[in-house]
N, C-alpha and C. Protein backbone atom coordinates (compact mmCIF):
# COMPACT_ATOMS: atom_id res chain seq x y z
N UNK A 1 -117.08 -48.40 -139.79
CA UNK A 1 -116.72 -49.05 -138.56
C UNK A 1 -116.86 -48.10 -137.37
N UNK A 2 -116.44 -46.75 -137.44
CA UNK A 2 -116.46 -45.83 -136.50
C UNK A 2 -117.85 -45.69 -136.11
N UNK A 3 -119.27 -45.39 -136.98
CA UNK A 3 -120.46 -45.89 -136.52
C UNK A 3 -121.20 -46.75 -135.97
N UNK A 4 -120.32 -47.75 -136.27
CA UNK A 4 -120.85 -49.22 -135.38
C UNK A 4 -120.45 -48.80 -133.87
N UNK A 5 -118.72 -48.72 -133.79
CA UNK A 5 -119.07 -48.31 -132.30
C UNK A 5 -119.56 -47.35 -131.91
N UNK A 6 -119.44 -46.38 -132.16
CA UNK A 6 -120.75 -45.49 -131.61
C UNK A 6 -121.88 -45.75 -131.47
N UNK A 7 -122.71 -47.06 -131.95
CA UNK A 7 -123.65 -46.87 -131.66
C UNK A 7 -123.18 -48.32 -130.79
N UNK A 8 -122.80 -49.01 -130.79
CA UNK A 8 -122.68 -49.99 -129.44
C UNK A 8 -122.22 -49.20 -127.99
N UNK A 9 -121.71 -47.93 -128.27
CA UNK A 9 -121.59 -47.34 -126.87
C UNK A 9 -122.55 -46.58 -126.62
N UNK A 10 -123.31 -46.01 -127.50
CA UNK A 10 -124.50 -45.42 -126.98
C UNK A 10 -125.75 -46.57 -126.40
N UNK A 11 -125.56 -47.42 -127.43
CA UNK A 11 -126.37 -49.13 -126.45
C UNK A 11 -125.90 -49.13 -125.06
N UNK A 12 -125.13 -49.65 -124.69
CA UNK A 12 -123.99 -49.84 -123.72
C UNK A 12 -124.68 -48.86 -122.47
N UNK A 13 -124.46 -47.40 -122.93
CA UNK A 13 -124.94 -46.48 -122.54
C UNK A 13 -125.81 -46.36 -122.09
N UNK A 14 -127.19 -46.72 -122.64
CA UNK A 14 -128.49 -46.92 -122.22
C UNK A 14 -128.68 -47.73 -122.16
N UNK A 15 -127.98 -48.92 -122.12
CA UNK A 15 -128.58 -49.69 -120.74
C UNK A 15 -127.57 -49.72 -119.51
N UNK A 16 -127.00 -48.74 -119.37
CA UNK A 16 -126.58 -48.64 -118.21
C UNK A 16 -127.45 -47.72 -117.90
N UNK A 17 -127.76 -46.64 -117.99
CA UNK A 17 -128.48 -45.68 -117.46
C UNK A 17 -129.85 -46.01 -116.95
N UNK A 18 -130.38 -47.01 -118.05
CA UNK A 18 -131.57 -47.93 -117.46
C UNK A 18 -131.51 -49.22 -115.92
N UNK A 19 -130.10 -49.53 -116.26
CA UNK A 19 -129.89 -50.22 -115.38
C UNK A 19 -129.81 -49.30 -113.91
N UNK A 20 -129.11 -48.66 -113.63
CA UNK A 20 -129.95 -47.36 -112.79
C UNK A 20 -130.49 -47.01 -112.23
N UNK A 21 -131.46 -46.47 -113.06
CA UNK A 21 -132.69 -46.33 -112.95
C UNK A 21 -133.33 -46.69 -112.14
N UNK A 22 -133.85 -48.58 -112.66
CA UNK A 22 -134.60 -49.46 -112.59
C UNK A 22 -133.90 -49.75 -110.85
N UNK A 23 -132.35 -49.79 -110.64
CA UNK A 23 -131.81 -49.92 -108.66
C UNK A 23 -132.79 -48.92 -108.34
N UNK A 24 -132.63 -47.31 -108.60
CA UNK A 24 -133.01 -46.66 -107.69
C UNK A 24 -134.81 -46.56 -107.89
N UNK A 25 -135.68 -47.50 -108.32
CA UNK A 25 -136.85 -47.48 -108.45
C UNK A 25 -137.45 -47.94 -106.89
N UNK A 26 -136.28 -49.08 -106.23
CA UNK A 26 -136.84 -49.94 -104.78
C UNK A 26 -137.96 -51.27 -105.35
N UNK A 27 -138.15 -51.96 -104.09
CA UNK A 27 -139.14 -53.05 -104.00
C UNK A 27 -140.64 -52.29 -104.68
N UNK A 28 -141.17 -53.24 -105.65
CA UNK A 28 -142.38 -52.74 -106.01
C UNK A 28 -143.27 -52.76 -104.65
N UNK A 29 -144.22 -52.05 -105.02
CA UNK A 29 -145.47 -51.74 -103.76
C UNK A 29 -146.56 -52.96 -104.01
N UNK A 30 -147.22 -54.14 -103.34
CA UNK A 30 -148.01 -54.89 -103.32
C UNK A 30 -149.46 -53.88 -102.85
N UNK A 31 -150.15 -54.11 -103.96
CA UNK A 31 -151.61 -53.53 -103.66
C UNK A 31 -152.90 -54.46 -104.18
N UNK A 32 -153.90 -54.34 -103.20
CA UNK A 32 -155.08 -55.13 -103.66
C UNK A 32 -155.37 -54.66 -104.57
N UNK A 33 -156.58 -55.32 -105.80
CA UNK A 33 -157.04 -55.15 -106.41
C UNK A 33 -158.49 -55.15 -106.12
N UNK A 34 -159.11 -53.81 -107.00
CA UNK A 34 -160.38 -53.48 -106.90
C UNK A 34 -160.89 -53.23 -108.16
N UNK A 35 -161.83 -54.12 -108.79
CA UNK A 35 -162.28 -54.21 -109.76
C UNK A 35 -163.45 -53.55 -109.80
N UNK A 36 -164.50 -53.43 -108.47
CA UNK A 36 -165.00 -52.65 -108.37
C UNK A 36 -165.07 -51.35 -109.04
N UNK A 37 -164.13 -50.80 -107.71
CA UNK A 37 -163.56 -49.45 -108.40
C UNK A 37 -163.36 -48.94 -109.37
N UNK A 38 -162.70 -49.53 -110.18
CA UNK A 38 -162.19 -49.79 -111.31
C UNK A 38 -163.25 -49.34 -112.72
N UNK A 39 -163.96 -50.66 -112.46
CA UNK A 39 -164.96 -50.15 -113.23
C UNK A 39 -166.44 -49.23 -113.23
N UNK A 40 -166.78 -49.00 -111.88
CA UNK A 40 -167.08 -47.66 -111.68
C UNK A 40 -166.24 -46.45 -112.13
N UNK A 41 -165.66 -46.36 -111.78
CA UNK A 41 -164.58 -44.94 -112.62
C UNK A 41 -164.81 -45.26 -114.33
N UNK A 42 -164.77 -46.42 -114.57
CA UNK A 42 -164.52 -46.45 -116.08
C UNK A 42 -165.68 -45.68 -116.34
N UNK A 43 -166.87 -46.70 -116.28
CA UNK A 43 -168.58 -46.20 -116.13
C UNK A 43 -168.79 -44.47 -115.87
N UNK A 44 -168.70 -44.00 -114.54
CA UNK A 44 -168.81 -42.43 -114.79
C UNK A 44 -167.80 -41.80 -115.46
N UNK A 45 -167.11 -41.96 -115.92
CA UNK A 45 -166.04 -41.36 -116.68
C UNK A 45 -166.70 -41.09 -117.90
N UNK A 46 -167.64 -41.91 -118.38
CA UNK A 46 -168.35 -41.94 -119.36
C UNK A 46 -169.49 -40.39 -119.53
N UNK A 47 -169.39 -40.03 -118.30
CA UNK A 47 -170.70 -38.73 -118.41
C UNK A 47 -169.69 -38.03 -117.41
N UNK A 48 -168.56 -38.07 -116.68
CA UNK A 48 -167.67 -37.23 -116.13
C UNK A 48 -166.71 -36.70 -117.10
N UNK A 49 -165.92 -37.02 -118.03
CA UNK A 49 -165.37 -36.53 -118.96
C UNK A 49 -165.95 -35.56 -119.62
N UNK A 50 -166.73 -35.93 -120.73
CA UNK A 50 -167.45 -34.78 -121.65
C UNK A 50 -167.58 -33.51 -120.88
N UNK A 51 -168.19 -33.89 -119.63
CA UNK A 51 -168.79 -32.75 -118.79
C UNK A 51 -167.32 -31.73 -118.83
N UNK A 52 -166.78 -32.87 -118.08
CA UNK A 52 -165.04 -31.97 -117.48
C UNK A 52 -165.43 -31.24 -118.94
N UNK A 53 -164.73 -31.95 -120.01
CA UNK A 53 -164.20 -30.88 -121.24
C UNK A 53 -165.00 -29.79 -121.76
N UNK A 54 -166.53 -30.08 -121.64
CA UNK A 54 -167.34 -28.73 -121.65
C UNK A 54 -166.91 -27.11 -120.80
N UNK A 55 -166.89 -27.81 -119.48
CA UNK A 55 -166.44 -27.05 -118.53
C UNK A 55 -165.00 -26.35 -118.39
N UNK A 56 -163.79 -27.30 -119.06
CA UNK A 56 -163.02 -26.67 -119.40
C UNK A 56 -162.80 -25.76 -120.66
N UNK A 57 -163.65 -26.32 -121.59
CA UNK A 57 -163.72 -25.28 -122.88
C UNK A 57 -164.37 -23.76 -122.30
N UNK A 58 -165.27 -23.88 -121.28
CA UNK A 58 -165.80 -22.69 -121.17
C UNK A 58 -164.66 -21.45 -120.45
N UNK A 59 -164.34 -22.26 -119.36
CA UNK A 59 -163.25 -21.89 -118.32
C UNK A 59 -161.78 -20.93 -119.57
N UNK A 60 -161.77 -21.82 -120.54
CA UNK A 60 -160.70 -21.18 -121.65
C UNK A 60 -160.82 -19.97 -122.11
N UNK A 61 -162.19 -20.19 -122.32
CA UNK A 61 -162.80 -19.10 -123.20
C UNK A 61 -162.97 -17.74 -122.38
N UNK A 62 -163.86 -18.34 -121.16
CA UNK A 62 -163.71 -16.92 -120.38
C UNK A 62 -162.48 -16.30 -119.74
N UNK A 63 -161.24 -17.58 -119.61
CA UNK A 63 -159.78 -16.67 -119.08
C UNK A 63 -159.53 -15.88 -120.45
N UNK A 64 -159.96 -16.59 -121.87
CA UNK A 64 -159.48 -15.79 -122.84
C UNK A 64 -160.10 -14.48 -122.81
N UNK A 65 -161.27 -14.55 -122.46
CA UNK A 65 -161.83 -12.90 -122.91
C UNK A 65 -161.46 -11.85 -121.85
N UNK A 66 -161.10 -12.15 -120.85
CA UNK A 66 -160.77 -11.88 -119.75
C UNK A 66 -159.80 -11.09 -119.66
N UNK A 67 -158.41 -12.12 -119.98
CA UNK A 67 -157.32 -11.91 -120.39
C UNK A 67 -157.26 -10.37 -121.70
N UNK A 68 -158.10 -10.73 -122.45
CA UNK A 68 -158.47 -9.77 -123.68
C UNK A 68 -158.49 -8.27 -123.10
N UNK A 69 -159.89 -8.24 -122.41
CA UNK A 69 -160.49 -7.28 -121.45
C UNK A 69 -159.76 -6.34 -120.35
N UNK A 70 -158.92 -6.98 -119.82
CA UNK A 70 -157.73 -6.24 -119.66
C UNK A 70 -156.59 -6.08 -119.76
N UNK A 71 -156.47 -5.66 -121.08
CA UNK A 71 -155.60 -5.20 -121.80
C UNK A 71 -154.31 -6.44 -121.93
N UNK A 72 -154.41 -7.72 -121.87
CA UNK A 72 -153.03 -9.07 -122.46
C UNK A 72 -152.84 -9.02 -120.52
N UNK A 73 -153.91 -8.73 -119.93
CA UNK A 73 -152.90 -8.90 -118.42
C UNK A 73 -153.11 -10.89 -118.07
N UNK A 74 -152.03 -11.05 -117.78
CA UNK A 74 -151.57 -12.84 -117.64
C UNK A 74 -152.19 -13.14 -116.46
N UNK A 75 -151.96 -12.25 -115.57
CA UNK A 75 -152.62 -12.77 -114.24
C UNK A 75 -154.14 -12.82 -113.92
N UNK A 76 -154.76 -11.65 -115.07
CA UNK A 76 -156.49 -11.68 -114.71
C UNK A 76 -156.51 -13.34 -115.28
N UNK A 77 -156.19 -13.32 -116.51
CA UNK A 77 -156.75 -14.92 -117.12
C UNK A 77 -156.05 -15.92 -116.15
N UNK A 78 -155.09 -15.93 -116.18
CA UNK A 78 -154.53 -17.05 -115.05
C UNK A 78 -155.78 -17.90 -113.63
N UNK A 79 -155.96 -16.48 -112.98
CA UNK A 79 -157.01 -16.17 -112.14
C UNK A 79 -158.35 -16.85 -112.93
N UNK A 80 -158.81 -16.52 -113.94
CA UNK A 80 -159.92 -16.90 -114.24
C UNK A 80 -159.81 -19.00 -114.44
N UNK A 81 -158.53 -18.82 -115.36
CA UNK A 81 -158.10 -20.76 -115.62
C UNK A 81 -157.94 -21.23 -114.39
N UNK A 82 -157.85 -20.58 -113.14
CA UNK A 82 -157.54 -21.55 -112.15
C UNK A 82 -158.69 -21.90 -111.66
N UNK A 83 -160.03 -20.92 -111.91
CA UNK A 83 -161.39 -21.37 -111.57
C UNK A 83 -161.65 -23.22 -111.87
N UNK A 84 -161.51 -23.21 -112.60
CA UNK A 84 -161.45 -24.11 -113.93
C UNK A 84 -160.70 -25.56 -114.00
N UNK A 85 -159.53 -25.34 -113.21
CA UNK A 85 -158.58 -26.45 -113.07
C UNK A 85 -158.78 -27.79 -112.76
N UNK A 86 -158.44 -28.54 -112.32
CA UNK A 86 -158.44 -29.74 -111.48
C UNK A 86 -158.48 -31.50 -112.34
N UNK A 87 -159.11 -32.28 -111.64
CA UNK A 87 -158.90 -33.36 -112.46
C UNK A 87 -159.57 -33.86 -113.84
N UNK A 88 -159.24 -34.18 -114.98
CA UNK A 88 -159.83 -34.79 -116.15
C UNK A 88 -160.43 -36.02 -116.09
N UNK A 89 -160.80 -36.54 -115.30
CA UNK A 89 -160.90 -38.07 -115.22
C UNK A 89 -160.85 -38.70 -113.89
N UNK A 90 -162.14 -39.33 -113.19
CA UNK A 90 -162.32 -39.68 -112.83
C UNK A 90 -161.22 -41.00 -112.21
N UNK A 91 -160.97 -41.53 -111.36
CA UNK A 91 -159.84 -42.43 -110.58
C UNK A 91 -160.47 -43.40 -109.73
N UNK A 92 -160.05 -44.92 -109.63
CA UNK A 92 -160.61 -45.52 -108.35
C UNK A 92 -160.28 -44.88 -107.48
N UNK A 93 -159.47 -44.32 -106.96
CA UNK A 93 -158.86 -43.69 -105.34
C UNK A 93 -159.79 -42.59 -105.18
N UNK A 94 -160.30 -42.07 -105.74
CA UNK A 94 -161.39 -41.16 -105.62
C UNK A 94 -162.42 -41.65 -105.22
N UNK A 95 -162.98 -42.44 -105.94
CA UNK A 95 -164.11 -43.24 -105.70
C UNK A 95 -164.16 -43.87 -104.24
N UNK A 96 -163.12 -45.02 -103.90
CA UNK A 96 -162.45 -45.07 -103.05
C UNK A 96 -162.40 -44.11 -101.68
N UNK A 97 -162.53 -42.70 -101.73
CA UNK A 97 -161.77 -41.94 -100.86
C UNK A 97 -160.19 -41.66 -100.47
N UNK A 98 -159.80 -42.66 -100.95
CA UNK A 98 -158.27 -42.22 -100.90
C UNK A 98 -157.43 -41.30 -101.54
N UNK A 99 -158.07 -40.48 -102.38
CA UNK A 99 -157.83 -39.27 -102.74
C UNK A 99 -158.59 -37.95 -103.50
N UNK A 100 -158.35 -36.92 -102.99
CA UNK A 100 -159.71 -35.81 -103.08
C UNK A 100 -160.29 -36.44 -104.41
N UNK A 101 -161.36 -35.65 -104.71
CA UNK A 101 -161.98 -34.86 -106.10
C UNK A 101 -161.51 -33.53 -106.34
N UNK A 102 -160.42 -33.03 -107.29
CA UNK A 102 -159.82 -31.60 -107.59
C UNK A 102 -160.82 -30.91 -108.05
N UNK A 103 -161.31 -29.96 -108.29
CA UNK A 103 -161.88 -29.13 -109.46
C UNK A 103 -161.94 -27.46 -108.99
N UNK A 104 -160.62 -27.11 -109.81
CA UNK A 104 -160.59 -25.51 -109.24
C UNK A 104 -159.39 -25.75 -108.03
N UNK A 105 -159.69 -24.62 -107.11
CA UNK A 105 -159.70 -24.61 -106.14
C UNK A 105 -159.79 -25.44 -105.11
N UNK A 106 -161.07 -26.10 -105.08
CA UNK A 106 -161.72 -26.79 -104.31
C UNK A 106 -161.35 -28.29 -104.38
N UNK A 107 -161.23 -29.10 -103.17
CA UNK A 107 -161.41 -30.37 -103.02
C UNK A 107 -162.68 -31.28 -102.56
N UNK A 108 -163.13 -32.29 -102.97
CA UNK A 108 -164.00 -32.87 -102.21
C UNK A 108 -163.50 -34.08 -102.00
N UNK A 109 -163.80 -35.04 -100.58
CA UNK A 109 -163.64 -36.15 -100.41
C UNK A 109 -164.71 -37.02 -100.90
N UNK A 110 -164.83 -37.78 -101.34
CA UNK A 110 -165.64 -38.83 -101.83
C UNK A 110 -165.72 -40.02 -101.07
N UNK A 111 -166.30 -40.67 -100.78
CA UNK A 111 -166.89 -42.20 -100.33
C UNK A 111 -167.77 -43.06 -100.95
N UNK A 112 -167.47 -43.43 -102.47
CA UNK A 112 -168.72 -44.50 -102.98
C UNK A 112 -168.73 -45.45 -102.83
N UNK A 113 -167.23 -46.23 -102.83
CA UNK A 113 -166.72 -47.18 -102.23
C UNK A 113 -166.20 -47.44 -101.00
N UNK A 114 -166.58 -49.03 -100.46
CA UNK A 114 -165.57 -48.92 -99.07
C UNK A 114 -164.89 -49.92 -99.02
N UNK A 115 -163.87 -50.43 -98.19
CA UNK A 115 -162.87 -50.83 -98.14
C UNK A 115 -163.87 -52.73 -97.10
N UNK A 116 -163.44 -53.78 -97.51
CA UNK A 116 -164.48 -54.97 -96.72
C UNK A 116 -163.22 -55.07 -95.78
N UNK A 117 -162.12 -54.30 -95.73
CA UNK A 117 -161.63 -54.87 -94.37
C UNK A 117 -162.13 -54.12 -93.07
């Protein structure tokens, strides 16, 4: 019996905590849909991915040897992985322009898509 309630107050529990939550989430955001987009990103993602993960396998390898090379130091490899960084995957908002292209360091803005309003 002592397990039963315990676990009806841990229920209880979580869904209060969910309940919560879900107040302090606000009014959802209304956004158009772009199917477009959408499936362009899907499409280059198709030859943007692999690439990314090539590029990040290499980026690994050289913070690893790097890292090796002088002597376990964290910050040469660090330095080298940040060459390396940025997004895995392609996004409508990218495509879009509404938000960079990461890679590394560097940002690019994009424009493949435009907006018909």
């Amino acid at each position: 019996m002592r397990y039963f309630r315990h676990g009806l107050m841990a229920i209880g529990l979580v869904a209060l905590l969910a309940g919560a939550a879900s107040a302090e989430m606000g009014a959802p955001t209304v956004r158009e849909p772009h199917p477009g987009a959408a499936l362009l990103a899907a499409f280059a993602n198709t030859v943007f991915t692999p690439v990314r993960v090539a590029v990040t396998a290499v980026g690994a390898e050289l913070g690893g040897v790097t890292g090796l090379l002088t002597a376990g130091n964290e910050n040469a490899a660090n330095d080298v992985w940040g060459l390396f960084g940025g997004q895995n995957v392609l996004q409508p908002e990218v495509l879009r322009g509404k938000e960079p292209l990461r890679f590394g360091a560097y940002e690019y803005q994009l424009l493949l898509l435009r907006d018909r309003h």
